[in-house]
PDB file of N, CA and C in Angstrom:
ATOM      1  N   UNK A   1     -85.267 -48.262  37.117  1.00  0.00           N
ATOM      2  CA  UNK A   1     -85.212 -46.835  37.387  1.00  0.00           C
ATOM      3  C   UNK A   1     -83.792 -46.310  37.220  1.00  0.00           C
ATOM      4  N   UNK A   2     -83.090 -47.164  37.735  1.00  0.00           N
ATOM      5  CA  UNK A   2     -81.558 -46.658  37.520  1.00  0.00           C
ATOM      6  C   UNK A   2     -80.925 -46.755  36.094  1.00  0.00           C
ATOM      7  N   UNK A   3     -81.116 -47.923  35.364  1.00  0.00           N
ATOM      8  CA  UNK A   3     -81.370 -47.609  34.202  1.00  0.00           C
ATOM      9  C   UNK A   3     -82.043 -46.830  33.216  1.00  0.00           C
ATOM     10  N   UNK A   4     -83.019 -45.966  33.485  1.00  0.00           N
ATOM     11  CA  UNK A   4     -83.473 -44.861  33.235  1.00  0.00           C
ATOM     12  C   UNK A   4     -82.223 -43.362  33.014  1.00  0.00           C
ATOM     13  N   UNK A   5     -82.001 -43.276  34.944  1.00  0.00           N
ATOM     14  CA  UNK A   5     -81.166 -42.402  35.077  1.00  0.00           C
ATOM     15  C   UNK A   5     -79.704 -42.390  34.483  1.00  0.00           C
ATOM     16  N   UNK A   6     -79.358 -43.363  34.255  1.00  0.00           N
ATOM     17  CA  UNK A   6     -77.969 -43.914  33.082  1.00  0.00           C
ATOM     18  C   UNK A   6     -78.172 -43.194  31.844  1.00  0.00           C
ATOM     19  N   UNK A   7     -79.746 -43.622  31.600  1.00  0.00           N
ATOM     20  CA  UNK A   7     -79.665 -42.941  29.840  1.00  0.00           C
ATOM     21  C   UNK A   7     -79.644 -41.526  29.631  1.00  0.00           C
ATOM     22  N   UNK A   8     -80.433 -40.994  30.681  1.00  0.00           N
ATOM     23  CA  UNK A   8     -80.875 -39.382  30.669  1.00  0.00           C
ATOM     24  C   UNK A   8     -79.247 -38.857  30.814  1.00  0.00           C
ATOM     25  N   UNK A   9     -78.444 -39.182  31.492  1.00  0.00           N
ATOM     26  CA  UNK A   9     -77.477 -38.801  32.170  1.00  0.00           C
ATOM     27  C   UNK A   9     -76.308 -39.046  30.450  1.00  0.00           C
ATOM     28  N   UNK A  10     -76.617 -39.955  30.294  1.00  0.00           N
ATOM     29  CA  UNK A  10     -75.800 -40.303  29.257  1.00  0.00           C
ATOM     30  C   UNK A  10     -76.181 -39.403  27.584  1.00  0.00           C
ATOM     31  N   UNK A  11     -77.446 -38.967  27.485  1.00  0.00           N
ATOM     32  CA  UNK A  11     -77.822 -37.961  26.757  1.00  0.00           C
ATOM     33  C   UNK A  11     -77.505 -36.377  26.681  1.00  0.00           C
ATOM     34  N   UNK A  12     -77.409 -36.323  27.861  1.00  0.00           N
ATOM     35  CA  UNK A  12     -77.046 -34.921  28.509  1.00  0.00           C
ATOM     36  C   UNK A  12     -75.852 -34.552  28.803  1.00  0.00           C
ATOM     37  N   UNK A  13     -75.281 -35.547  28.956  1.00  0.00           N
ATOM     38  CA  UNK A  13     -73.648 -35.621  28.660  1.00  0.00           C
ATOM     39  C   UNK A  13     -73.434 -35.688  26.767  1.00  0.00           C
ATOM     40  N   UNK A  14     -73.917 -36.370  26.283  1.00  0.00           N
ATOM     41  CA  UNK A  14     -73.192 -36.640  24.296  1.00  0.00           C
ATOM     42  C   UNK A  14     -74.152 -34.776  24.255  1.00  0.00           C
ATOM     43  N   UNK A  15     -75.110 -34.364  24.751  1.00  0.00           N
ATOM     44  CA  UNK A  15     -75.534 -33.534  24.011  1.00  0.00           C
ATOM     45  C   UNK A  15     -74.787 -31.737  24.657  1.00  0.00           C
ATOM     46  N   UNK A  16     -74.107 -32.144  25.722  1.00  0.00           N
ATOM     47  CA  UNK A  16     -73.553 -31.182  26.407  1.00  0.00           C
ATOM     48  C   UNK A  16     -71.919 -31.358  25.830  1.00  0.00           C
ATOM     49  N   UNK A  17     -71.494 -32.227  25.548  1.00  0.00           N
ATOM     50  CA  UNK A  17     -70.018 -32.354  25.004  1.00  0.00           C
ATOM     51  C   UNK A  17     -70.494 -31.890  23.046  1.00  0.00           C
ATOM     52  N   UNK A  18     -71.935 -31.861  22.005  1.00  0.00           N
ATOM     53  CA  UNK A  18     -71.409 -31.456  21.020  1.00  0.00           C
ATOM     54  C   UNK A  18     -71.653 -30.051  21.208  1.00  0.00           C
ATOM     55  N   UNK A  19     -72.603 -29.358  22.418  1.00  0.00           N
ATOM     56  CA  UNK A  19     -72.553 -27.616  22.000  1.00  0.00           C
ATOM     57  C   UNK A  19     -71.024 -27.569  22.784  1.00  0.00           C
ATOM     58  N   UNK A  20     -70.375 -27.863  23.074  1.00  0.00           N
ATOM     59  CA  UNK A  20     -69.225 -27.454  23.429  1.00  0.00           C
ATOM     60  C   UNK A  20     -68.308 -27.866  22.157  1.00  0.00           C
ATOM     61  N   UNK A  21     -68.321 -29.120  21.807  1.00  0.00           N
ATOM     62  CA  UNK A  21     -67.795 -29.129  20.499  1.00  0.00           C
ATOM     63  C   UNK A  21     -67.981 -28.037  19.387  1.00  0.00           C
ATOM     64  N   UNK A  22     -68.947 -27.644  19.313  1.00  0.00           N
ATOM     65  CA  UNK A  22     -69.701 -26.755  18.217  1.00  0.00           C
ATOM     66  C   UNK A  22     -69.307 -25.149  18.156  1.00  0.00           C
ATOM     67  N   UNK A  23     -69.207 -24.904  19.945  1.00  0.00           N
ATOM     68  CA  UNK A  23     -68.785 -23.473  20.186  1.00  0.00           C
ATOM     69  C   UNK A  23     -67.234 -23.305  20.528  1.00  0.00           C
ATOM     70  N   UNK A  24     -66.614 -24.669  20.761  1.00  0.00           N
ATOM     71  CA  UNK A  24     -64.814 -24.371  20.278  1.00  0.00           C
ATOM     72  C   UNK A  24     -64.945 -24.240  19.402  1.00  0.00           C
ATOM     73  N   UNK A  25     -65.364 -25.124  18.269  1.00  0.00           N
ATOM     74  CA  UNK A  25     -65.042 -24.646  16.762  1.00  0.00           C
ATOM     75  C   UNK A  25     -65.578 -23.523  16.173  1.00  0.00           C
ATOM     76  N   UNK A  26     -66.120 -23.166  17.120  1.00  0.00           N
ATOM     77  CA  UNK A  26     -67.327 -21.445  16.445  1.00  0.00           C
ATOM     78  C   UNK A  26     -65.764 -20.344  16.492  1.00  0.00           C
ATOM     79  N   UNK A  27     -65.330 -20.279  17.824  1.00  0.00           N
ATOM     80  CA  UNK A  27     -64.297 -19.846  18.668  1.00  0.00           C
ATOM     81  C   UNK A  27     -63.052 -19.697  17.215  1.00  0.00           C
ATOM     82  N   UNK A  28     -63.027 -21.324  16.896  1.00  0.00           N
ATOM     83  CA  UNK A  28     -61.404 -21.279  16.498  1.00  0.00           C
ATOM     84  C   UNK A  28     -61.484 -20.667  14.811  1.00  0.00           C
ATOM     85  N   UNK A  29     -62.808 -21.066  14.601  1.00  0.00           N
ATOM     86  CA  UNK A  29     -63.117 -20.439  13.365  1.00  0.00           C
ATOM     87  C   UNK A  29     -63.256 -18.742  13.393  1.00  0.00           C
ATOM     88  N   UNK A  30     -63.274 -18.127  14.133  1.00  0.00           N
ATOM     89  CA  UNK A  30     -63.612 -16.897  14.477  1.00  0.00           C
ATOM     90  C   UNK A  30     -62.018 -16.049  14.291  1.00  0.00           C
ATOM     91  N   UNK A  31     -61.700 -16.898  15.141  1.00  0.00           N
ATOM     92  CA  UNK A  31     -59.553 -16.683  15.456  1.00  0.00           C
ATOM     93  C   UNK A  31     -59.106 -16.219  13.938  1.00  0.00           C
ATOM     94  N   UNK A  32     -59.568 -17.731  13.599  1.00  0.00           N
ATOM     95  CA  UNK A  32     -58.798 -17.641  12.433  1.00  0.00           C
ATOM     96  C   UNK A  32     -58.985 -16.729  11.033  1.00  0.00           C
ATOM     97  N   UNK A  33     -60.352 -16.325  10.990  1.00  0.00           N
ATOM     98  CA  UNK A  33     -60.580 -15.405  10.410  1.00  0.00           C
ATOM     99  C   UNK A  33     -60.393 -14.000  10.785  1.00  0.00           C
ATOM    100  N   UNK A  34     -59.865 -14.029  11.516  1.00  0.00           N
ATOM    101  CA  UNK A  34     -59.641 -12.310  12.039  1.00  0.00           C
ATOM    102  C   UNK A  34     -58.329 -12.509  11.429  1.00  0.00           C
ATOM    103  N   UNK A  35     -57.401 -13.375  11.761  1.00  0.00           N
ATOM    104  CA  UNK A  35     -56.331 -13.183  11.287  1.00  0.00           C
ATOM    105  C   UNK A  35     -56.054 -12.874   9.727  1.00  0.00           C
ATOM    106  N   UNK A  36     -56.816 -13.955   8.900  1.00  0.00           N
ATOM    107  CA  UNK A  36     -56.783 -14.064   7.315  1.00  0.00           C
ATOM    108  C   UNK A  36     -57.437 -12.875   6.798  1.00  0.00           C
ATOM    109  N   UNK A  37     -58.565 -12.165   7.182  1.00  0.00           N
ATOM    110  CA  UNK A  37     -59.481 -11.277   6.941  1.00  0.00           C
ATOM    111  C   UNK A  37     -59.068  -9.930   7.087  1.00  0.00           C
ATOM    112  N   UNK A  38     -58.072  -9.303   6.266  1.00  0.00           N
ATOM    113  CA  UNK A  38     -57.584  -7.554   6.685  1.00  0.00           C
ATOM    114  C   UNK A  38     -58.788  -6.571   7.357  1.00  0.00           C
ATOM    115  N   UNK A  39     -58.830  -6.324   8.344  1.00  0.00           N
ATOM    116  CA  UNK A  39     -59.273  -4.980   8.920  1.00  0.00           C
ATOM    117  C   UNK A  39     -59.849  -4.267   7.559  1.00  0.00           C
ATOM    118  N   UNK A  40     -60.522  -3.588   7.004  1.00  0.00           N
ATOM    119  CA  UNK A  40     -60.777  -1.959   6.796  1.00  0.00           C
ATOM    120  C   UNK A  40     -60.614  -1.051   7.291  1.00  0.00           C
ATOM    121  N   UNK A  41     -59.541  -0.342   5.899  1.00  0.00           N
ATOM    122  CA  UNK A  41     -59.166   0.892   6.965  1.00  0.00           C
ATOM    123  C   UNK A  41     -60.194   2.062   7.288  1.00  0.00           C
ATOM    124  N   UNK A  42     -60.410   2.898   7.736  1.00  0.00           N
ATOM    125  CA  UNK A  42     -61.254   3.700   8.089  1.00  0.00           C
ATOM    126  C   UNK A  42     -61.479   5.006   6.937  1.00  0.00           C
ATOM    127  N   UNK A  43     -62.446   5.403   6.678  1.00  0.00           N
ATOM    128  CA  UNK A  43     -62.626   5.785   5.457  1.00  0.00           C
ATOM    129  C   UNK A  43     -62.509   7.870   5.808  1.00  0.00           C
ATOM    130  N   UNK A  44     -61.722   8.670   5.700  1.00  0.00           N
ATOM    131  CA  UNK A  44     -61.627  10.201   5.680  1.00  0.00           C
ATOM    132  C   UNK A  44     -62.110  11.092   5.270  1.00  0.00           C
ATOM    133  N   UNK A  45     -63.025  10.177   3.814  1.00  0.00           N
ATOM    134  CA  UNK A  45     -63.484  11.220   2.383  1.00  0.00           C
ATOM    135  C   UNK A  45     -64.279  12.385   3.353  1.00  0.00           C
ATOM    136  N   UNK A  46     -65.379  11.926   3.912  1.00  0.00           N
ATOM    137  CA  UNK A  46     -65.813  13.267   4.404  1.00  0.00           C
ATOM    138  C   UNK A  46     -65.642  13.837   6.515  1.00  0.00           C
ATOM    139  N   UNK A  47     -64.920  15.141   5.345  1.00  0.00           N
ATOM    140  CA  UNK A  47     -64.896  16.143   6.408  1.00  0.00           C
ATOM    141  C   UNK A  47     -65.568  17.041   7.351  1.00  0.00           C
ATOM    142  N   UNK A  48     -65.512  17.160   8.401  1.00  0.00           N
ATOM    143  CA  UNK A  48     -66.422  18.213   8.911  1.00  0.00           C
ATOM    144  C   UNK A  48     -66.507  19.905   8.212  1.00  0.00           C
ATOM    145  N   UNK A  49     -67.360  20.285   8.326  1.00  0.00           N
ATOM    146  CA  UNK A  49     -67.270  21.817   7.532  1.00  0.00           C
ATOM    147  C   UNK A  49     -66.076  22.766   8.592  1.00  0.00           C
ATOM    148  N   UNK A  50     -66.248  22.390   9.481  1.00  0.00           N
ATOM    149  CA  UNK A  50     -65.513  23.163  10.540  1.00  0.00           C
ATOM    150  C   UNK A  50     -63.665  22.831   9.993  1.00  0.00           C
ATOM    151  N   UNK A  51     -63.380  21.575   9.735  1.00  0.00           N
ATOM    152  CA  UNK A  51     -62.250  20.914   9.236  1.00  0.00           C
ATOM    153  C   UNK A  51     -61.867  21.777   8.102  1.00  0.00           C
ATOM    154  N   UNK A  52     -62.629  21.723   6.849  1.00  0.00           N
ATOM    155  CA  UNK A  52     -62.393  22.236   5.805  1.00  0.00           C
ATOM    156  C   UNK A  52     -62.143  23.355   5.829  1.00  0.00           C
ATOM    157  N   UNK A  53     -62.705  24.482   6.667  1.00  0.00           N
ATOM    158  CA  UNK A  53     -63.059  25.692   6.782  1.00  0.00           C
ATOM    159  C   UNK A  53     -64.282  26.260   6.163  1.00  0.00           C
ATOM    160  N   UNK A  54     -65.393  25.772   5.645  1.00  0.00           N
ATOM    161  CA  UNK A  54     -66.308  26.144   4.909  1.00  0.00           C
ATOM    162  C   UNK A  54     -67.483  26.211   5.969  1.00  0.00           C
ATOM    163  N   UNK A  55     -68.260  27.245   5.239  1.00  0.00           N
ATOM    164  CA  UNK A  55     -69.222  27.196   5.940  1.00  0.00           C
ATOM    165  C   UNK A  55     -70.773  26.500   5.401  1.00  0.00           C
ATOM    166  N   UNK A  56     -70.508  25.473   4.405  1.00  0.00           N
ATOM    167  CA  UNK A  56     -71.746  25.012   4.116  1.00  0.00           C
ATOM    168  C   UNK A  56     -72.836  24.521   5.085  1.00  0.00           C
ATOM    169  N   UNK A  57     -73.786  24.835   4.675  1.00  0.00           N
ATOM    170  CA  UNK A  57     -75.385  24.942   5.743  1.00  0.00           C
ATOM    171  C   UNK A  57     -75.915  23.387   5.176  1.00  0.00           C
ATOM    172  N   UNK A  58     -75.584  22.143   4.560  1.00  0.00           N
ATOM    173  CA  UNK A  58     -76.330  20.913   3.992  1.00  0.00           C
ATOM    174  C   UNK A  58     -76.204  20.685   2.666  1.00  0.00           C
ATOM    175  N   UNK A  59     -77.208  20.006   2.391  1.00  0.00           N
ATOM    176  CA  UNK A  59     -77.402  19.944   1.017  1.00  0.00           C
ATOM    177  C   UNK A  59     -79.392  20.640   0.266  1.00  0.00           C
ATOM    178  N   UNK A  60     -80.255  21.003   1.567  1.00  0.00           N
ATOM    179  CA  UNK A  60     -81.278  20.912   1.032  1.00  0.00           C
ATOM    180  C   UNK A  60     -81.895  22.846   1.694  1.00  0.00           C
ATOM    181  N   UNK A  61     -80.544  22.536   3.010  1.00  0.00           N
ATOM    182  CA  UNK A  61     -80.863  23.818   3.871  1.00  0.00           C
ATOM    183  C   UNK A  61     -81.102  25.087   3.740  1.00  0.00           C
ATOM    184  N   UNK A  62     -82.096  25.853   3.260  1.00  0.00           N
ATOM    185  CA  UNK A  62     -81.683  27.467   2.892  1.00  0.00           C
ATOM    186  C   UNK A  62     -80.999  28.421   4.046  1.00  0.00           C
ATOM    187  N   UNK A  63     -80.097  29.066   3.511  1.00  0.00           N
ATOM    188  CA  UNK A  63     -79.671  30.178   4.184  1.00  0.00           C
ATOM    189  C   UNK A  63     -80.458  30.323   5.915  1.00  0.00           C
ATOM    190  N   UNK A  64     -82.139  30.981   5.581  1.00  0.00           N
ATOM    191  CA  UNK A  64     -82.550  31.902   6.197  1.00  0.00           C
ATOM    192  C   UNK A  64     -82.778  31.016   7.115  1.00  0.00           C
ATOM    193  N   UNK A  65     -83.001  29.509   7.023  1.00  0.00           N
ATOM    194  CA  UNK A  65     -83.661  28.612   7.885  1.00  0.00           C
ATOM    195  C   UNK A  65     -82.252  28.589   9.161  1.00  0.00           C
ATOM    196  N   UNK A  66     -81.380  28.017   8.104  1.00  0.00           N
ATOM    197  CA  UNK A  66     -79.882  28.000   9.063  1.00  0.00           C
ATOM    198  C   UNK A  66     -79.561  29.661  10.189  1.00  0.00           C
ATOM    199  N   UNK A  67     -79.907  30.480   9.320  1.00  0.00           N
ATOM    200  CA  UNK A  67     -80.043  31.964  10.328  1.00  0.00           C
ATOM    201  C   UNK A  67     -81.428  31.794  11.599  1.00  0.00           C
ATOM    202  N   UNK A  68     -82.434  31.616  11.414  1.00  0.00           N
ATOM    203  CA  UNK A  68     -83.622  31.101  12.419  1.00  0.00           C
ATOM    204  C   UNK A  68     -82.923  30.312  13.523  1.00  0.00           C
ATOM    205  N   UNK A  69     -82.532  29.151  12.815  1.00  0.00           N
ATOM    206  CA  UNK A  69     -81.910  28.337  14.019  1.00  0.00           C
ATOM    207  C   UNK A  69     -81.241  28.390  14.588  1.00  0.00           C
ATOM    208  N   UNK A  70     -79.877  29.499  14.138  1.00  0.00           N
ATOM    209  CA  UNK A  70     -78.527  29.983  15.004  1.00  0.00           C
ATOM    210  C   UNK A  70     -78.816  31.309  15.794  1.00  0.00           C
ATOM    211  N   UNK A  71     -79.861  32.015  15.282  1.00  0.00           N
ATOM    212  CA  UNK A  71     -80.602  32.930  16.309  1.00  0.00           C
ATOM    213  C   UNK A  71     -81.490  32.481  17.574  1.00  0.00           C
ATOM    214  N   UNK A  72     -82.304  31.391  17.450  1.00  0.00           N
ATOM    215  CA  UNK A  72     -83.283  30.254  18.485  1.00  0.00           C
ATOM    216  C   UNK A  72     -82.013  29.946  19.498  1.00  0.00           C
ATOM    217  N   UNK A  73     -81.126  29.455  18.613  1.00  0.00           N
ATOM    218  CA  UNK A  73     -79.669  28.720  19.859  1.00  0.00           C
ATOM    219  C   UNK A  73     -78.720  29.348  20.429  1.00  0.00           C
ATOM    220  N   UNK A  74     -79.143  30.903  19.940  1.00  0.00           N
ATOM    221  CA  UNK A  74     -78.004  31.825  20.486  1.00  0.00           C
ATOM    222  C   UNK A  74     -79.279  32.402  22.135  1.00  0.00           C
ATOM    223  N   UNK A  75     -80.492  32.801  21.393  1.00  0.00           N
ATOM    224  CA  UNK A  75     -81.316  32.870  22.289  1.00  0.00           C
ATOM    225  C   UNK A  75     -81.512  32.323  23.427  1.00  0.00           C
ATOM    226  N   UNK A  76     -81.538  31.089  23.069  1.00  0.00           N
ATOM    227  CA  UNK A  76     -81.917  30.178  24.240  1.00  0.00           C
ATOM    228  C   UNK A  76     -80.916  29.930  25.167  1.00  0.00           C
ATOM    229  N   UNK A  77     -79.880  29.671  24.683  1.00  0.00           N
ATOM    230  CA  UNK A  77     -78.470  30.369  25.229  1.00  0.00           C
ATOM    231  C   UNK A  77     -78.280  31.342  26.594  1.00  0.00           C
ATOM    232  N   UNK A  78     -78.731  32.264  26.233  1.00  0.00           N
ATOM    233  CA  UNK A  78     -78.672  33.284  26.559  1.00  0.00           C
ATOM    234  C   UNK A  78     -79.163  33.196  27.899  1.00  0.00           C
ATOM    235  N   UNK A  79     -80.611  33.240  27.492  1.00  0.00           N
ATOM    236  CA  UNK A  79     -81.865  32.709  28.687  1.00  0.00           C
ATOM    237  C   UNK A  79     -81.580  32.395  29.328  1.00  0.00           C
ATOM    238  N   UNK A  80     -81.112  30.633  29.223  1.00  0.00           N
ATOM    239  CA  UNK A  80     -80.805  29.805  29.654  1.00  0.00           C
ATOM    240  C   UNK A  80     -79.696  29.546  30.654  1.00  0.00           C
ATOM    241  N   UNK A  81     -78.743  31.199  30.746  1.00  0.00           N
ATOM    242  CA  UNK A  81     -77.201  30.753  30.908  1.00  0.00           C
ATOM    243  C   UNK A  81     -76.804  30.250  32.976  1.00  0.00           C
ATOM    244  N   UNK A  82     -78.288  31.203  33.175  1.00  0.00           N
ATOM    245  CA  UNK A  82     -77.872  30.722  34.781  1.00  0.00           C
ATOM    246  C   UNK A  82     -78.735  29.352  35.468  1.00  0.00           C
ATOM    247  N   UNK A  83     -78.795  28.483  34.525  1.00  0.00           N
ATOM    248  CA  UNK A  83     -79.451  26.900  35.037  1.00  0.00           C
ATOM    249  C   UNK A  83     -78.092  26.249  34.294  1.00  0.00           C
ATOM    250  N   UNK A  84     -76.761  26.815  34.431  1.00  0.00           N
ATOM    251  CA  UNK A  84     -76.255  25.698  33.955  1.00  0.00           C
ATOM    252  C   UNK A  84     -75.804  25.496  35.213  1.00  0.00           C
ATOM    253  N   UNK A  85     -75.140  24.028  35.437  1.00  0.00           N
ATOM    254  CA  UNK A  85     -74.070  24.101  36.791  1.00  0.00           C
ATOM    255  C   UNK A  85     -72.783  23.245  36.715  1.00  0.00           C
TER     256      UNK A  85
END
């Protein structure tokens, strides 16, 4: 029986020392690629319309739809103004 508990013990130990083996080297491999691996820099191309100064409404949006919806949100607005807190 005690020889039993030797082996289990002795399994669970080789198999608990390689995920630790496995996840230092996950670790050091990780390190080291952050270092070698430049960042990306963050990309500017697009601007907010507000940024630019323009007032484009999308790419698919008509006019009248963009007028509906800034009238609905001015509305509701409105309504709405004494539930704020």
């Amino acid at each position: 029986m005690t020889d039993l508990f030797s082996n289990a013990a002795e399994i669970m130990l080789v198999g608990m020392g390689a995920v630790l083996a496995f996840l230092l080297l996950l670790i050091a491999a990780m390190m080291l690629m952050a270092k070698l691996i430049p960042q990306p820099e963050p990309t500017t191309s697009r601007q907010s319309a507000t940024a630019q100064g323009s007032t484009t409404t999308g790419d698919n949006v008509p006019p009248k739809v963009v007028a509906a919806i800034s009238a609905a949100v001015h509305r509701y607005r409105s309504t709405n103004q004494n539930h704020k807190k």
